[in-house]
N, C-alpha and C. Protein backbone atom coordinates (compact mmCIF):
# COMPACT_ATOMS: atom_id res chain seq x y z
N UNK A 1 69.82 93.09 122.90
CA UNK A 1 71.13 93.02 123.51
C UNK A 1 71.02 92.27 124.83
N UNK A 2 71.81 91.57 124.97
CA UNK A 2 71.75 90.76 126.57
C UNK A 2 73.31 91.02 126.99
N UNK A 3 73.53 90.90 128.64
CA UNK A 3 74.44 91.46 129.18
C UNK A 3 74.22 90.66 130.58
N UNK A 4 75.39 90.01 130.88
CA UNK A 4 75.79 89.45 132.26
C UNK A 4 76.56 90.45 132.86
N UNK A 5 76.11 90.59 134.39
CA UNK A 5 76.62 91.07 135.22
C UNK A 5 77.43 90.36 136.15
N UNK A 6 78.71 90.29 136.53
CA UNK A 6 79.52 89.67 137.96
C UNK A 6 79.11 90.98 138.88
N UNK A 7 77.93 90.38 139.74
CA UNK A 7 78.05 90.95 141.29
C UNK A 7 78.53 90.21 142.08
N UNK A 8 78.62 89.31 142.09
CA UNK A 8 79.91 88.76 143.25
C UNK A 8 81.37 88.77 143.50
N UNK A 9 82.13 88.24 143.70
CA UNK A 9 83.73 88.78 143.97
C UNK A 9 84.58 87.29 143.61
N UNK A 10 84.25 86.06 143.29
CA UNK A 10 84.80 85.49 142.49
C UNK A 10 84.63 85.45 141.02
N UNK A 11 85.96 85.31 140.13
CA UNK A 11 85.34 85.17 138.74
C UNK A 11 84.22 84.76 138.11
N UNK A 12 83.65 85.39 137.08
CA UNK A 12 82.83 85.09 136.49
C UNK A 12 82.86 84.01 135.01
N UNK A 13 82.72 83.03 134.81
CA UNK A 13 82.49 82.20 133.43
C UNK A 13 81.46 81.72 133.42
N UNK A 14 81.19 81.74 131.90
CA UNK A 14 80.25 81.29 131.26
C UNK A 14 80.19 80.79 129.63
N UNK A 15 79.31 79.92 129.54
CA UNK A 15 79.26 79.54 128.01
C UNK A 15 77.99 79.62 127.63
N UNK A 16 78.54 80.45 126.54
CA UNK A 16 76.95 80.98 125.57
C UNK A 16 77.09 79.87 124.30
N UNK A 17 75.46 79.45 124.01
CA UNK A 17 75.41 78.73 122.74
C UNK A 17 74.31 78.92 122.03
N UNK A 18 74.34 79.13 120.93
CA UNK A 18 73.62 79.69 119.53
C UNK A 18 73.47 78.86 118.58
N UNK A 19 72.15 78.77 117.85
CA UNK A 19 72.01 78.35 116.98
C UNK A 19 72.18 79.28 115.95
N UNK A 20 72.31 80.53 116.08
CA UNK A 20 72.64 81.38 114.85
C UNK A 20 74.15 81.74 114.36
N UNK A 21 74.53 81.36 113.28
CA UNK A 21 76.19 80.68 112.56
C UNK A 21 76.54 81.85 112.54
N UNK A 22 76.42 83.13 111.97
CA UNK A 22 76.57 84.20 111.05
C UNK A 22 75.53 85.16 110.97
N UNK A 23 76.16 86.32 111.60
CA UNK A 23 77.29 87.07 111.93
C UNK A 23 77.56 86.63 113.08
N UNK A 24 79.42 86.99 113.76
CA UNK A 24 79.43 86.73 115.10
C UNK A 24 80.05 88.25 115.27
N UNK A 25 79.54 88.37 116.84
CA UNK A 25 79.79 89.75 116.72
C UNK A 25 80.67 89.63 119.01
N UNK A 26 81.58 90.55 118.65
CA UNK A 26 82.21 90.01 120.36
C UNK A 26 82.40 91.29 120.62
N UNK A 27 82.25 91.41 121.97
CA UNK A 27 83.14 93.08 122.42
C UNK A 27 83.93 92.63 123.98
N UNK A 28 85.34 93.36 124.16
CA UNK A 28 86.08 93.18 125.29
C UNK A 28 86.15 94.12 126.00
N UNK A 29 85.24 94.71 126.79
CA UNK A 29 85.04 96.00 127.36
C UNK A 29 86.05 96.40 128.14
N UNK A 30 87.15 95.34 128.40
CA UNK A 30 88.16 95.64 129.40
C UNK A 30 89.33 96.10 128.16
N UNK A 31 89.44 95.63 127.24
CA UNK A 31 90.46 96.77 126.37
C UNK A 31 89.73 97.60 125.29
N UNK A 32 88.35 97.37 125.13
CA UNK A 32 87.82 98.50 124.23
C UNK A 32 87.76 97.75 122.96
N UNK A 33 88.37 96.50 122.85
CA UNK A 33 88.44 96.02 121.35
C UNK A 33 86.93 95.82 121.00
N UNK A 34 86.57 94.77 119.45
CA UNK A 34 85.78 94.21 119.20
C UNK A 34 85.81 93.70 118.18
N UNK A 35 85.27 92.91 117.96
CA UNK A 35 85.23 91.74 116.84
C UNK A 35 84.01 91.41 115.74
N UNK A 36 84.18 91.30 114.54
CA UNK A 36 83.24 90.67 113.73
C UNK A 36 83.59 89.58 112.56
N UNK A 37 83.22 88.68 112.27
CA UNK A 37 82.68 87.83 111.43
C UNK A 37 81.69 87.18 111.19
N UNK A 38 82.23 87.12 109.27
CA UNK A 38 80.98 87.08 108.81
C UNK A 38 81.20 85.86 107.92
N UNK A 39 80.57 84.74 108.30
CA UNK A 39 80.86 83.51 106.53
C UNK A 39 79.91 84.02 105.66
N UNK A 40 80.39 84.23 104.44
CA UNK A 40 79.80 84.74 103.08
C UNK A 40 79.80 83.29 102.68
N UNK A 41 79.07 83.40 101.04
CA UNK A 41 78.79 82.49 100.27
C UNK A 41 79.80 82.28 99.83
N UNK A 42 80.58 80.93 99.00
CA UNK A 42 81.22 80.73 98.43
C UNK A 42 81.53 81.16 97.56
N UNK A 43 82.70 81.47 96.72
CA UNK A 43 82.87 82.45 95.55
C UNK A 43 82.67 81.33 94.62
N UNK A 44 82.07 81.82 93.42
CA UNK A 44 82.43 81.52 92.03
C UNK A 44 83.23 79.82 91.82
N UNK A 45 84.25 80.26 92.28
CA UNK A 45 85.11 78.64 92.33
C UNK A 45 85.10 78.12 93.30
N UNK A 46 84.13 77.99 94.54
CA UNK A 46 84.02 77.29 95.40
C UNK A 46 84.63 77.21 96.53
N UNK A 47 85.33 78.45 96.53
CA UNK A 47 86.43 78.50 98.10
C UNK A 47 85.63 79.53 99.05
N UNK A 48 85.76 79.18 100.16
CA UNK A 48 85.00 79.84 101.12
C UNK A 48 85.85 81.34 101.23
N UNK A 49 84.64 82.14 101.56
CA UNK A 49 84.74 83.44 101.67
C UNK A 49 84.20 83.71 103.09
N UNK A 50 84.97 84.92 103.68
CA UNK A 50 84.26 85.72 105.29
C UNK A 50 85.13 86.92 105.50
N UNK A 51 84.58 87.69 105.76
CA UNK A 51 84.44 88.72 106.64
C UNK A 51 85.23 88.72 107.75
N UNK A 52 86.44 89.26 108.39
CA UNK A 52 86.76 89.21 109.42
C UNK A 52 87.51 91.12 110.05
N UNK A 53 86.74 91.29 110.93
CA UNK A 53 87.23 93.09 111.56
C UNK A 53 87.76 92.71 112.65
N UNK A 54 88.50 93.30 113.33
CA UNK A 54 88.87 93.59 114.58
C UNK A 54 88.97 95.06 115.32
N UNK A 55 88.53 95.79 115.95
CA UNK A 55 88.81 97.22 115.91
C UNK A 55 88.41 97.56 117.27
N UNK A 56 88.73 98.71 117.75
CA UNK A 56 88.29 99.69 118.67
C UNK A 56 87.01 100.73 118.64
N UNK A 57 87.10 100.86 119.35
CA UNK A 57 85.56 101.78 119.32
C UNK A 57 85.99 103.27 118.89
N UNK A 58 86.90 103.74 119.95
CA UNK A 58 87.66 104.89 120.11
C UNK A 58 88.48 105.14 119.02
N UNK A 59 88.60 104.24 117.99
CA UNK A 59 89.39 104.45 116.35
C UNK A 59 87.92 104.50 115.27
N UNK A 60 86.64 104.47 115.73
CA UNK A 60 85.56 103.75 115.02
C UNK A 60 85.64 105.49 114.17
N UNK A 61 84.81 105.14 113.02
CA UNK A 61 85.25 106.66 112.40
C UNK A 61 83.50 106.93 112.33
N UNK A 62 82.92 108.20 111.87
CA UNK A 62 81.87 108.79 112.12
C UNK A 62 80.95 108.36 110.82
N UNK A 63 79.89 107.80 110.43
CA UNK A 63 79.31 107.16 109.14
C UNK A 63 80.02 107.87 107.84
N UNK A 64 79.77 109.29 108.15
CA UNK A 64 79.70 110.48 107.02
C UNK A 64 81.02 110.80 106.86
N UNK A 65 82.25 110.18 107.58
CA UNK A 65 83.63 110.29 107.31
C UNK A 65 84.05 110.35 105.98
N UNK A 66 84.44 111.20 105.12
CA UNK A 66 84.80 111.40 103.70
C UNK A 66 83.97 111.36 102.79
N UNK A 67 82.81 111.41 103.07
CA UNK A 67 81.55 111.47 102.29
C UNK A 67 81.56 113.14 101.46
């Protein structure tokens, strides 16, 4: 896990760059959201397939939920 800190008192930006395509994974700690996608393989007939979540942490449900 890597993690930037703003200790100073003007905004903070930055640009991150990856050579790794898949999975992308984001979190917005200022509303709790978070994000995932995923490009899958192409289906069968050739149309692209992916993965896409958006969710909260605080809605996240427990592994063993309805198990």
């Amino acid at each position: 896990m890597h993690q930037i800190a703003n200790t100073g008192v003007e905004e903070l930006r930055y640009l991150a760059v990856s050579t790794k395509l898949s999975p992308e994974l984001v979190e917005y700690p200022d509303s709790g959201e978070f994000g995932v996608l995923a490009e899958l393989p192409a289906s069968a007939e050739g149309r692209p397939q992916r993965f896409i979540f958006i969710g909260r942490e605080s809605q996240c449900l427990n592994y063993w939920d309805g198990e």
